[in-house]
Protein backbone atom coordinates (compact mmCIF):
# COMPACT_ATOMS: atom_id res chain seq x y z
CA UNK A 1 119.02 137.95 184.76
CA UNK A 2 118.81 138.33 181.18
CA UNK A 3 116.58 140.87 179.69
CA UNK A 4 115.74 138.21 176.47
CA UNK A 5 111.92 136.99 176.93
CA UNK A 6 111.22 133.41 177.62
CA UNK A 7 110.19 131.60 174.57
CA UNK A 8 106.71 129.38 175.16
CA UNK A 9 107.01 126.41 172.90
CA UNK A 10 102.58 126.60 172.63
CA UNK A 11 103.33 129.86 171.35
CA UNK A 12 102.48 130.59 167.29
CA UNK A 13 102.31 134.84 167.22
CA UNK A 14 105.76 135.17 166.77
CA UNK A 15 106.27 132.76 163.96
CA UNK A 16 104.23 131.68 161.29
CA UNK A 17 104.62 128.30 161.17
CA UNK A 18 103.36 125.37 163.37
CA UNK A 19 105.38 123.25 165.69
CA UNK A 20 105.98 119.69 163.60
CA UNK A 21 103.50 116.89 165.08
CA UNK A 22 104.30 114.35 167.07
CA UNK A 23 103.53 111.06 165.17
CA UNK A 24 104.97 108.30 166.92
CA UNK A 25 102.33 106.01 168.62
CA UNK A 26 101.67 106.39 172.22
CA UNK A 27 102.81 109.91 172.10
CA UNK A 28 100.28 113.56 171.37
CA UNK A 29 98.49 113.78 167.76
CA UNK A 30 99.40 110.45 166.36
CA UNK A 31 95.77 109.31 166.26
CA UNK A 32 95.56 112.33 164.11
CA UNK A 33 98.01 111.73 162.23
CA UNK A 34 96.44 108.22 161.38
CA UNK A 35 93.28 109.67 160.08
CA UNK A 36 94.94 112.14 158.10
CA UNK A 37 96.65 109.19 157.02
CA UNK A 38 93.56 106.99 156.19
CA UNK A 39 91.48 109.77 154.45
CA UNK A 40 94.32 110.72 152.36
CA UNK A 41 94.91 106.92 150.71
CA UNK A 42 90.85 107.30 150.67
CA UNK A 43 91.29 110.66 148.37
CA UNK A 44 94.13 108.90 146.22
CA UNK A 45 91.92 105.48 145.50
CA UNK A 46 88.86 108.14 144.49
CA UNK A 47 91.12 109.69 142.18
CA UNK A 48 92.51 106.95 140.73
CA UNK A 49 88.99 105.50 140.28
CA UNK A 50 87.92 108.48 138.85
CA UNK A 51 91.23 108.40 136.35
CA UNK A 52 90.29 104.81 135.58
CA UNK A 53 86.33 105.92 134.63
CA UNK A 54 87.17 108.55 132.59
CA UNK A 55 89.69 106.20 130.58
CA UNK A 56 87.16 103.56 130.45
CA UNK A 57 84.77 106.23 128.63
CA UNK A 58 87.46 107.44 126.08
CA UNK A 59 88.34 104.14 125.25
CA UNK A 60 84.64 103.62 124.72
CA UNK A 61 84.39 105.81 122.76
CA UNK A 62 86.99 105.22 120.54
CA UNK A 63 85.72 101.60 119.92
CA UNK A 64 82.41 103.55 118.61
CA UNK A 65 84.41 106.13 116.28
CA UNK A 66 86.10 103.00 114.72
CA UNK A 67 82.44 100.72 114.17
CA UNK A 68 81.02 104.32 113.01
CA UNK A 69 83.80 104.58 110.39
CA UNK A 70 83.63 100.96 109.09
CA UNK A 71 79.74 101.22 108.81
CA UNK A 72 79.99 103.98 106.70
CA UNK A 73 82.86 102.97 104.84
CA UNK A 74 81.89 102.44 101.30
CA UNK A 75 83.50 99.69 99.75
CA UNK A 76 84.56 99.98 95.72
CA UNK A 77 84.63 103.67 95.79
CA UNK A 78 87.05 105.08 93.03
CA UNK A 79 90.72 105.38 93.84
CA UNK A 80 91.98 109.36 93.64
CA UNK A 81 94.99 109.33 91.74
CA UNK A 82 97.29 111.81 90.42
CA UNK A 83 100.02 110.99 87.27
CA UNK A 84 100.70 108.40 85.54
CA UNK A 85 101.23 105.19 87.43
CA UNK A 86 100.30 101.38 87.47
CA UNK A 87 96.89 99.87 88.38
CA UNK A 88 97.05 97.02 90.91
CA UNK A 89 94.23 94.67 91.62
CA UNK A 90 94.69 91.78 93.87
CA UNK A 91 92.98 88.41 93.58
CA UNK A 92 93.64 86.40 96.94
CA UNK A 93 92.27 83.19 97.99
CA UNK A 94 89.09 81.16 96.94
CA UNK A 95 86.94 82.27 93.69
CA UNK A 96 83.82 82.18 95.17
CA UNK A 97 80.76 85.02 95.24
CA UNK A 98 80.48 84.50 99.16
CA UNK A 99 84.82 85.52 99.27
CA UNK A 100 86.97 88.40 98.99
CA UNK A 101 87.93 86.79 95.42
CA UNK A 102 84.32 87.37 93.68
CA UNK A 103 83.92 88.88 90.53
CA UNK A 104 81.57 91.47 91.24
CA UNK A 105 84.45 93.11 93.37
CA UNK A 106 87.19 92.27 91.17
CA UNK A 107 85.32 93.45 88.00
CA UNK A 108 84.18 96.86 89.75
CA UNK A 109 88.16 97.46 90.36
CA UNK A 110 89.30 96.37 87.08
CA UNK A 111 86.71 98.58 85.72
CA UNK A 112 88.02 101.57 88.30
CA UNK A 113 91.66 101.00 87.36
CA UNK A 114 91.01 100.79 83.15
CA UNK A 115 88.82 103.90 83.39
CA UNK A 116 91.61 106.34 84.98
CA UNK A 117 93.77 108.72 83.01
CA UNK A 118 96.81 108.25 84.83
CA UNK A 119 96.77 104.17 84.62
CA UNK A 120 99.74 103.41 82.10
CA UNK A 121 98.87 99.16 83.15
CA UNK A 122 97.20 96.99 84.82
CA UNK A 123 98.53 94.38 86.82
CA UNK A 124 96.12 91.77 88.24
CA UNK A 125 98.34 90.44 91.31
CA UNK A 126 96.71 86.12 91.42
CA UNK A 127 97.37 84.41 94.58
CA UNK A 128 94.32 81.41 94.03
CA UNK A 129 93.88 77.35 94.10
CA UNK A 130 90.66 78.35 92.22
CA UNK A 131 87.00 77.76 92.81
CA UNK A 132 83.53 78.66 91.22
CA UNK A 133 83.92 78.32 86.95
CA UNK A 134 81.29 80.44 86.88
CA UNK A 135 82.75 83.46 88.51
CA UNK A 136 86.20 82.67 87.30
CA UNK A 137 84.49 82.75 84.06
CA UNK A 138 83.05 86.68 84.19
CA UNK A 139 86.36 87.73 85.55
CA UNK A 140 87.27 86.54 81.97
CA UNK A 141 85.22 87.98 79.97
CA UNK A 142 85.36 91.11 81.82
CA UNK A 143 89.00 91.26 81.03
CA UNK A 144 88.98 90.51 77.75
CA UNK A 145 85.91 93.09 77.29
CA UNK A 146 88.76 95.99 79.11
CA UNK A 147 91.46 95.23 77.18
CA UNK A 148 89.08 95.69 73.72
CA UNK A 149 88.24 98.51 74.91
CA UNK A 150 91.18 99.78 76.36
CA UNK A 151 93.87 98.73 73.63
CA UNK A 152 96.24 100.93 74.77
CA UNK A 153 96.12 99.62 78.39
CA UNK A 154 97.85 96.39 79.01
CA UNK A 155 96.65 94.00 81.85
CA UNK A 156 99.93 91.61 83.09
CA UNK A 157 99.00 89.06 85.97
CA UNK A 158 101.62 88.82 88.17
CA UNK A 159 101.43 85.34 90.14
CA UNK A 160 102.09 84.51 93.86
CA UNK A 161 102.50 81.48 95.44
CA UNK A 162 99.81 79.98 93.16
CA UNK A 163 97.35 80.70 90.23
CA UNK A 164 95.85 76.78 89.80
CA UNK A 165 92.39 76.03 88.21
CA UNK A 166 90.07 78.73 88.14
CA UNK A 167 92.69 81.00 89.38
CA UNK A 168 94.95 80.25 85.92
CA UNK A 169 91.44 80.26 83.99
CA UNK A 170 91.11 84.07 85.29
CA UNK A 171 94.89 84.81 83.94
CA UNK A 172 94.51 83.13 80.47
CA UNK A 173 92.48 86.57 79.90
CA UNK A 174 95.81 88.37 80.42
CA UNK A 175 98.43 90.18 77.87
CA UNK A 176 101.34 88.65 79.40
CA UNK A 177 101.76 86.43 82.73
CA UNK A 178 104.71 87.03 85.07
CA UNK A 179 105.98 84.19 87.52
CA UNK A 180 108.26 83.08 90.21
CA UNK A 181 110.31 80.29 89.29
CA UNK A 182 108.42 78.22 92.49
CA UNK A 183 104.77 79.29 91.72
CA UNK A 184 102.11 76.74 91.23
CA UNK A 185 100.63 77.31 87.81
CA UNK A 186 98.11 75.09 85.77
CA UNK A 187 95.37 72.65 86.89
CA UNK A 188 93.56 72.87 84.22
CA UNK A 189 90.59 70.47 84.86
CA UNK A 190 87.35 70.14 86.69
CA UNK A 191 86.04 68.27 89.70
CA UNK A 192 82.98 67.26 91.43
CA UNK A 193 83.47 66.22 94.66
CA UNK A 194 81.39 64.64 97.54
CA UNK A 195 80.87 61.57 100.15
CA UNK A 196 78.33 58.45 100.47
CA UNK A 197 77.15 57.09 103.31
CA UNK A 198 74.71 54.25 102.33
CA UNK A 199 77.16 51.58 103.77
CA UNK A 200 77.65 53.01 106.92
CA UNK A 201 73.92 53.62 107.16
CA UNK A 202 72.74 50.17 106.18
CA UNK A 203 75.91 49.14 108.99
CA UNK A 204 73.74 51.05 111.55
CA UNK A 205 70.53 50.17 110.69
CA UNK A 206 69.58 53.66 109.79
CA UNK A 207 66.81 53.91 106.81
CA UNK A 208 66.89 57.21 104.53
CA UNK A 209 63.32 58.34 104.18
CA UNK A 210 63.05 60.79 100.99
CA UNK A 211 60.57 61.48 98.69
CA UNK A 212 61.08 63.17 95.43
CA UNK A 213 58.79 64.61 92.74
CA UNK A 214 61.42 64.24 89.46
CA UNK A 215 63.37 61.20 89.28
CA UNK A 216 66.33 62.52 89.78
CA UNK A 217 65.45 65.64 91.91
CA UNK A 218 67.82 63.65 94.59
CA UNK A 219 70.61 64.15 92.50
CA UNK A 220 73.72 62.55 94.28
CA UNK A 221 72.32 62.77 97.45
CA UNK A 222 75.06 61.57 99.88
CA UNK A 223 72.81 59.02 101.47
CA UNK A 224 71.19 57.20 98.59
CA UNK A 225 72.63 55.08 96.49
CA UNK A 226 74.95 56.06 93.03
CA UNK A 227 73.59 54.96 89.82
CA UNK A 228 75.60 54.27 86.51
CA UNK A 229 73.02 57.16 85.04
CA UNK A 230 73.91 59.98 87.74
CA UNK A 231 77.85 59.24 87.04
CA UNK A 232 76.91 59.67 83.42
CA UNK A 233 75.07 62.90 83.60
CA UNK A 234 77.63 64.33 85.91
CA UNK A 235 80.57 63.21 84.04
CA UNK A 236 78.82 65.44 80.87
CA UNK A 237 78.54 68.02 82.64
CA UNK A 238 82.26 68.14 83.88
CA UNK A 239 83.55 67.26 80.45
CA UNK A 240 81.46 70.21 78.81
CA UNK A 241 82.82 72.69 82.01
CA UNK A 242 86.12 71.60 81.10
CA UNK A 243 85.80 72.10 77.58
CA UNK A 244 84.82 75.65 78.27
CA UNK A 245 87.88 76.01 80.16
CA UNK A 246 90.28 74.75 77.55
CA UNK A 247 88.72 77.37 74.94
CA UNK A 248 89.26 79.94 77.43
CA UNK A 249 93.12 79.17 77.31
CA UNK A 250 93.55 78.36 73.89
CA UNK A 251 92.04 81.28 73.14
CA UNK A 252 93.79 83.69 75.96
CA UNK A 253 97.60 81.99 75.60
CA UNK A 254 97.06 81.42 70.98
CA UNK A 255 99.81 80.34 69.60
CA UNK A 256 102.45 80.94 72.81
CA UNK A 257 100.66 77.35 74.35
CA UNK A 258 102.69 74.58 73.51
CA UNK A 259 100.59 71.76 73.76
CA UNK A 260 100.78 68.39 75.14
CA UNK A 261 99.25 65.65 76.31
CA UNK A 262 98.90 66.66 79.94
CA UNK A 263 98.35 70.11 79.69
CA UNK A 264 94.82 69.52 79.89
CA UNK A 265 94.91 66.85 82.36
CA UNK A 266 94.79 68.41 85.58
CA UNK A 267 98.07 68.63 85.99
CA UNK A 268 100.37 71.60 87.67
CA UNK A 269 103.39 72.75 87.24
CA UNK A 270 106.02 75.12 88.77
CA UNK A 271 106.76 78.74 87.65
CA UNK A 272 109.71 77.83 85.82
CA UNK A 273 108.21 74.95 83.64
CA UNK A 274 105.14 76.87 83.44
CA UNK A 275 107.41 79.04 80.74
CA UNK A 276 108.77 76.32 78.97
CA UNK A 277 105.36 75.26 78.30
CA UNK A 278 103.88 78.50 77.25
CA UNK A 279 101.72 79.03 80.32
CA UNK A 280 103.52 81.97 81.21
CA UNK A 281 105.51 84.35 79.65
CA UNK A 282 108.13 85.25 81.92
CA UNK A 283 109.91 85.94 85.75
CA UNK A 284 108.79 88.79 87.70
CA UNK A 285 106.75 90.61 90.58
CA UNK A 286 105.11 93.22 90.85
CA UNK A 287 107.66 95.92 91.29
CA UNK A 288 109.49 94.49 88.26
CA UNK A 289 106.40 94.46 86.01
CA UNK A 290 105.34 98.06 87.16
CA UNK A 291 108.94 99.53 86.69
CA UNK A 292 110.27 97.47 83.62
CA UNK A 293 107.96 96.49 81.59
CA UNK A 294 104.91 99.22 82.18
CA UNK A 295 107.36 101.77 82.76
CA UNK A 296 105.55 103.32 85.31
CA UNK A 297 107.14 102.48 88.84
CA UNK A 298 104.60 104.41 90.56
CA UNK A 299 101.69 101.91 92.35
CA UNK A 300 97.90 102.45 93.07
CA UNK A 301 96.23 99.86 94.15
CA UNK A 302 92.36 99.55 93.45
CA UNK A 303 91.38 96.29 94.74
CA UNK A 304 88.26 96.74 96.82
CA UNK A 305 88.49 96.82 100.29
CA UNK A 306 85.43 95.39 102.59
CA UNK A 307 83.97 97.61 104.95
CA UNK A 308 83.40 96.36 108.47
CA UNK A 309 80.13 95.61 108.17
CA UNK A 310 80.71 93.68 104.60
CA UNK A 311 83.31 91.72 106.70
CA UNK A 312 81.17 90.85 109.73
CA UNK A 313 78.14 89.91 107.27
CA UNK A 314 80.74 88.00 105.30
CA UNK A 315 82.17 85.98 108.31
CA UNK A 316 78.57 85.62 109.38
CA UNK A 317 77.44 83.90 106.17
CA UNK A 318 80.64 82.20 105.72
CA UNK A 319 80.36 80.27 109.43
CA UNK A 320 76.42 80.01 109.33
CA UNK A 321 76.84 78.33 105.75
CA UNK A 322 79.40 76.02 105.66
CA UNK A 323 78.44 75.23 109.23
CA UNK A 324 75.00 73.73 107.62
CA UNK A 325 76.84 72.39 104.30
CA UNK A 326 79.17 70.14 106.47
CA UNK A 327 76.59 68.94 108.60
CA UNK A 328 74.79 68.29 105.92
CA UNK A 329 77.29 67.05 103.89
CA UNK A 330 75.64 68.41 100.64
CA UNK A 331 77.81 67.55 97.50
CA UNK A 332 77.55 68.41 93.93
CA UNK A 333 79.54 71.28 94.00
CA UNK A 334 81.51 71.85 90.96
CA UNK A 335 84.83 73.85 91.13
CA UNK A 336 88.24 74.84 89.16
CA UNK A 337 90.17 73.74 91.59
């Protein structure tokens, strides 16, 4: 007989672990087993969930921080800059007060870039088919007003892919105008533009009822009839815009214009004939301009930026408005374009 005790497997007070459970079905402890099972997967989905609401919140959050910044983003503030470098202002898209190419915004950075101590140039970067003569036409004069009273600050315009129309009446204001060979330059001319519908009406048998106090207070209205005195009234006041426009050139290009008899028409041409007919000066970008000709390679760009808000209201008006302009199909609008 051995002297060894007998070991009872139920025992635990000799060792301080516990016997493994059984977890096979049909045999002790597996329905335990299962419910340890099912509230554990039930702890894991909570924690997830939990993981899930508390990204939810952050990202919430962060959405807020970014609306909070753009509504108190101030748009046309003054750059900071430090040594001498080389203004850029960019003039993308339509000319228009309602667009990102008005002249309130383009003046205010003109102004922003002229007034610092470090600017060596200016370079008014054009990318435009054109638009409103009237803002194209204070972009003008504002430039012209700058470089009087900024002689020792040049202004270049460097073009894109296209400085047509009121875009080209904007750079006529310049010192010098840099091209690519395959940019769009000229257009010089004026349009009206609009539709009539009195044939298609009278086709459907629908009657236009308008009255009028002024006789011609319904002014090419797109559903009455054109009259020989309307064309002639609008085809003055085209001829007079245009005239405008041609000073504005003659007197922003002098003696570097070589005149013909199209350059007046309407017509454009490409960068590279745009030279040979004195609309331009010369090839280049804007790195070229900024590091060979103003001698100052280093860039600061003062273009004003929209804030959020500016954007949002802009979109706004922009979709509201020419939502009720098609419908309408309102005409008489007279552009450089």
């Amino acid at each position: 007989m051995s002297d060894q005790p007998t070991s009872d497997p139920n025992d635990t007070s000799s060792s301080g672990t516990k016997p493994a459970t059984v977890t096979a079905a049909g045999e002790p402890g597996w329905e335990r087993a299962a419910l340890e099972g099912i509230a554990l997967a039930a702890i894991n989905e909570q924690r997830a969930a939990r993981r899930w609401k508390i990204f939810f919140r952050f990202a919430f959050l962060a959405v807020l921080l970014l609306v909070a910044i753009g509504l108190l983003d101030v748009s046309g503030g003054k750059v900071s800059s430090t040594g001498r470098h080389t203004a850029l202002v960019s003039l993308d898209g339509e000319i228009a007060s309602e667009s990102t190419a008005n002249a309130e915004d383009i003046d205010t950075a003109l102004q922003n870039a002229f007034e610092d101590e470090g600017t060596a140039g200016v370079i008014l970067r054009i990318n435009s088919p054109g638009g409103s003569p009237v803002q194209a036409g204070i972009m003008y004069k504002e430039i012209r007003r700058l470089r009087a009273k900024y002689p020792a600050i040049p202004l270049y315009v460097v073009v894109g892919d296209m400085c047509a129309s009121g875009g080209y009446y904007v750079a006529a204001a310049a010192d010098k105008i840099y091209v690519d060979k395959a940019s769009i330059v000229g257009s010089i001319g004026v349009l009206m533009d609009g539709f009539g519908f009195t044939g298609l009406m009278e086709k459907l048998g629908v009657e236009r009822r308008m009255r009028t106090s002024g006789e011609n207070k319904a002014f090419y209205d797109p559903f009455s009839p054109d009259t020989p005195k309307m064309d002639e009234h609008a085809q003055s006041m085209l001829d007079q815009i245009h005239t405008q426009f041609i000073s504005a050139v003659r007197a922003g290009r002098g003696k570097r214009l070589h005149e013909t008899p199209d350059i007046f028409s309407g017509l454009f041409w490409t960068g590279e004939k745009s030279v040979e007919l004195g609309l331009a000066d010369g090839f280049g970008d804007m790195d070229y301009v900024a590091r060979d000709v103003i001698k100052a390679p280093d860039i600061v760009d003062y273009t004003v930026k929209e804030s959020l808000t500016d954007r949002v209201a802009r979109k706004f008006g922009t979709a509201v408005g020419s939502a009720a302009v098609h419908t309408l199909i309102l005409t008489g609008k007279v552009s450089l374009r």
